[in-house]
N, C-alpha and C. Protein backbone atom coordinates (compact mmCIF):
# COMPACT_ATOMS: atom_id res chain seq x y z
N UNK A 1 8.36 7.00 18.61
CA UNK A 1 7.01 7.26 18.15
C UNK A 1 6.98 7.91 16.77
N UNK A 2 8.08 8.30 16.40
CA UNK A 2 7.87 9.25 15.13
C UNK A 2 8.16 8.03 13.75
N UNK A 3 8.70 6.86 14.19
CA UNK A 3 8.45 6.08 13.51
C UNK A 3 6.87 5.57 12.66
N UNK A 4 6.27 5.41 14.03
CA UNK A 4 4.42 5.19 13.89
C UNK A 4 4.12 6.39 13.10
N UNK A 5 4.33 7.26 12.60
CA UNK A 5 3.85 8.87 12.29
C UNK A 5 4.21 8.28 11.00
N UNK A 6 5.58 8.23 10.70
CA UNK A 6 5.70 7.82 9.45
C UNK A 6 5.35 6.80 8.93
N UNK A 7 5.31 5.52 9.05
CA UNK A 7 4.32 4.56 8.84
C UNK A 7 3.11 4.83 8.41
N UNK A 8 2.31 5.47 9.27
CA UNK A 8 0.50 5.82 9.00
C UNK A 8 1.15 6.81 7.60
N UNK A 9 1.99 7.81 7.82
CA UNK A 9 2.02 8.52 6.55
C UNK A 9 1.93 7.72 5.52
N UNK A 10 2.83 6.94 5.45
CA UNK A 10 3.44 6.25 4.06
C UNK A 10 2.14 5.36 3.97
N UNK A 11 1.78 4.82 4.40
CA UNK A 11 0.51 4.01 4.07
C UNK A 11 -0.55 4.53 3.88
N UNK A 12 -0.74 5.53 4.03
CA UNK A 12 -2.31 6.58 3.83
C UNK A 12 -1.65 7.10 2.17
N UNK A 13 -0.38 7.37 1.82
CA UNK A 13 -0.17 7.53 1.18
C UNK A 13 0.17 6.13 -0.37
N UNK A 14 0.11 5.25 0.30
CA UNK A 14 0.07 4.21 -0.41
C UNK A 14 -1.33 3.62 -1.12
N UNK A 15 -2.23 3.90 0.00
CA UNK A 15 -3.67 3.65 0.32
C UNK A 15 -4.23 4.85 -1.22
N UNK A 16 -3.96 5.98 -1.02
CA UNK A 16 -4.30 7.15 -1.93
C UNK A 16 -3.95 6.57 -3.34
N UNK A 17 -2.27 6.24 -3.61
CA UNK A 17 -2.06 5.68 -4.84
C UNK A 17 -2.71 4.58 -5.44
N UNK A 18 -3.21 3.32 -4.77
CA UNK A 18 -3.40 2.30 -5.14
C UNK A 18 -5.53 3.06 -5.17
N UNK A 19 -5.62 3.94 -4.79
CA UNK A 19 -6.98 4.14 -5.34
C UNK A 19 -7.59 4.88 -6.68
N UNK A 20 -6.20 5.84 -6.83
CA UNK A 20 -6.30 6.95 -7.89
C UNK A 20 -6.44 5.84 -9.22
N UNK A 21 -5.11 4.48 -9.11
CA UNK A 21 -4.65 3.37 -10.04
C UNK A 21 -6.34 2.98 -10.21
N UNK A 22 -7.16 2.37 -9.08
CA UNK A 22 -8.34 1.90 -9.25
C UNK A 22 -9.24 2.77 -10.16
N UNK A 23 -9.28 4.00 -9.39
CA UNK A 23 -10.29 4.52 -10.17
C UNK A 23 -9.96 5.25 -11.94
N UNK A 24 -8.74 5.06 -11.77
CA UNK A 24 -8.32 5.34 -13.87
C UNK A 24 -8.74 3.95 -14.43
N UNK A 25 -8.58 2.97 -13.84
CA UNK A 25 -8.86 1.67 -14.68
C UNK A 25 -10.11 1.36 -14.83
N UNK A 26 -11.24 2.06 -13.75
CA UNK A 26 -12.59 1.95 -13.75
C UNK A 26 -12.84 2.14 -14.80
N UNK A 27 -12.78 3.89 -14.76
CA UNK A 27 -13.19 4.90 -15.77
C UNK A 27 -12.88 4.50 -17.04
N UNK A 28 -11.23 3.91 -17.58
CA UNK A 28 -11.10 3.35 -18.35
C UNK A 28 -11.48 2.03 -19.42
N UNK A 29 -12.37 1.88 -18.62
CA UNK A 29 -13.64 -0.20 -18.38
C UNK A 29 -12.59 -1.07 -18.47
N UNK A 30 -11.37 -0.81 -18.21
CA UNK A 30 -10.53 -2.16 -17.90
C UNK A 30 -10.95 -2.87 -16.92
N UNK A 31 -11.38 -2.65 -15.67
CA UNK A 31 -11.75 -2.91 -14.95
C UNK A 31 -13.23 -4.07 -14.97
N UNK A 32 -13.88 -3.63 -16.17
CA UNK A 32 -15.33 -4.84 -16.33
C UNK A 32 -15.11 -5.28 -16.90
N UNK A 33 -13.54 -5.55 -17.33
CA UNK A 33 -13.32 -6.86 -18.23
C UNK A 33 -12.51 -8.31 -17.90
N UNK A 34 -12.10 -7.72 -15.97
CA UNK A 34 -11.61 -8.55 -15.57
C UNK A 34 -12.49 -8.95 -14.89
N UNK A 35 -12.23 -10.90 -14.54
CA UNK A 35 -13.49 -11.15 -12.86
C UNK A 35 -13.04 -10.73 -11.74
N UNK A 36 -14.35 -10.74 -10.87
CA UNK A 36 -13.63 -10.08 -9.71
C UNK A 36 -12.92 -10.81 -8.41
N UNK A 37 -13.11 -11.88 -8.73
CA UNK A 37 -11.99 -12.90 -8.19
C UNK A 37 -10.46 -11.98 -8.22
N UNK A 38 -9.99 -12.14 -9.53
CA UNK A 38 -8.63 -11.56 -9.86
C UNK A 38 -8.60 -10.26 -9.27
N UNK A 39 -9.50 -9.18 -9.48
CA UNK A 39 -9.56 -8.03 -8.59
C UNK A 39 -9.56 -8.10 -7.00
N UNK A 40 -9.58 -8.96 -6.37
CA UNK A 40 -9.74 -8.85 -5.06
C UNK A 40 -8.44 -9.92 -4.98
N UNK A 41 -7.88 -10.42 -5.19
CA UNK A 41 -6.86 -11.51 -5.27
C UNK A 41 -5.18 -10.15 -5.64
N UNK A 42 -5.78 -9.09 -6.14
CA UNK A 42 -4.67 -7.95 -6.86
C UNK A 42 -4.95 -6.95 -5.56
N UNK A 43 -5.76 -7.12 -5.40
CA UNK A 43 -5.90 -5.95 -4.27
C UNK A 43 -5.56 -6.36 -2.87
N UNK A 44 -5.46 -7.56 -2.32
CA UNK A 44 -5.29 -8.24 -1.29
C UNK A 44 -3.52 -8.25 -1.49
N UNK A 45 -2.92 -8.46 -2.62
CA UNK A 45 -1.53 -8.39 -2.89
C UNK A 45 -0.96 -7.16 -2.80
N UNK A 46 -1.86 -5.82 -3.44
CA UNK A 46 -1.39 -4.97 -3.44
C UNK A 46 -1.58 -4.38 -1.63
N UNK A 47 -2.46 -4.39 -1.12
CA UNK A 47 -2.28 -3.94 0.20
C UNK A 47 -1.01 -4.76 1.07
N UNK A 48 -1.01 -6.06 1.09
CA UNK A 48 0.66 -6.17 1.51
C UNK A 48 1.35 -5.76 0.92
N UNK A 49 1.47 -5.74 0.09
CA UNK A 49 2.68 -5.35 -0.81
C UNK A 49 3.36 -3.77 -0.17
N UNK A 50 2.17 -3.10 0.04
CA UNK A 50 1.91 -1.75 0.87
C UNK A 50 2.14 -1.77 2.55
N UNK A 51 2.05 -2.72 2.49
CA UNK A 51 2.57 -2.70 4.56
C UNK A 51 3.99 -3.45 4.24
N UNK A 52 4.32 -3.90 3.86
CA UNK A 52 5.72 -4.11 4.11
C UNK A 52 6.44 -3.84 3.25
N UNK A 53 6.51 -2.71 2.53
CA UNK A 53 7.19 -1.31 2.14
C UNK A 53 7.25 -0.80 3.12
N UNK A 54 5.85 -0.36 3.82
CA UNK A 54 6.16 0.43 4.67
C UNK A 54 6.83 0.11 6.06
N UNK A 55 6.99 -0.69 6.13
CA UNK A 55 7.83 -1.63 7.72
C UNK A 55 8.81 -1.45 7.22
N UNK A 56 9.73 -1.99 6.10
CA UNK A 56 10.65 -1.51 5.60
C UNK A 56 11.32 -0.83 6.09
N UNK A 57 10.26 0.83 5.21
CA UNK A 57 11.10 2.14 4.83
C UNK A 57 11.24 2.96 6.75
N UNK A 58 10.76 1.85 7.32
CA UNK A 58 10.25 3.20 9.14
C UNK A 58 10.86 1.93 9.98
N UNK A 59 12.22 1.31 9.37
CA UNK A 59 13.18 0.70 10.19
C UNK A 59 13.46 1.39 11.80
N UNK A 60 13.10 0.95 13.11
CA UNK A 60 13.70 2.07 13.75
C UNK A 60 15.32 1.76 13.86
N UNK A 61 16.13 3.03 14.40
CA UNK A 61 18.05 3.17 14.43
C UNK A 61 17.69 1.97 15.75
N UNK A 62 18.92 1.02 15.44
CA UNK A 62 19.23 -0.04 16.43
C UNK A 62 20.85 1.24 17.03
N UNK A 63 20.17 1.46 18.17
CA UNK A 63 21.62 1.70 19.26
C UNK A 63 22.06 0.94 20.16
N UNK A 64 23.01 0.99 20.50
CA UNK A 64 24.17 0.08 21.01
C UNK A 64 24.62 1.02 22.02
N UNK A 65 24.30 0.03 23.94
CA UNK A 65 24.25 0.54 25.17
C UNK A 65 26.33 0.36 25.07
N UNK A 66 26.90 1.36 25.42
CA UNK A 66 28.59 0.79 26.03
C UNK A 66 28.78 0.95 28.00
């Protein structure tokens, strides 16, 4: 179970980064200069991109019965 713990971590924490990124590019008007096709097409990439990091990094230990 402490796998699932870390998982939700790392992804709430992934979730946080990929918003802070959003909202500097807002503020910055990079953001109204792209369509929003491409914005939702970057953001749909970036959230996988974000779950399987995190499947990845919260491998559970494979043990071996003797």
């Amino acid at each position: 179970m402490s796998g699932m713990k870390f998982l939700s971590l790392y992804l709430v924490g992934y979730f946080v980064l990929l918003l802070g990124a959003t909202w500097a590019l807002w503020e910055s008007g990079i953001l109204s200069e792209i369509p929003g096709v491409w914005i939702a097409i970057a953001a749909i990439i970036a959230v996988g991109l974000g779950i399987m990091l995190a499947v990845a990094s919260s491998r559970p230990a494979i043990t071996t019965r003797q």
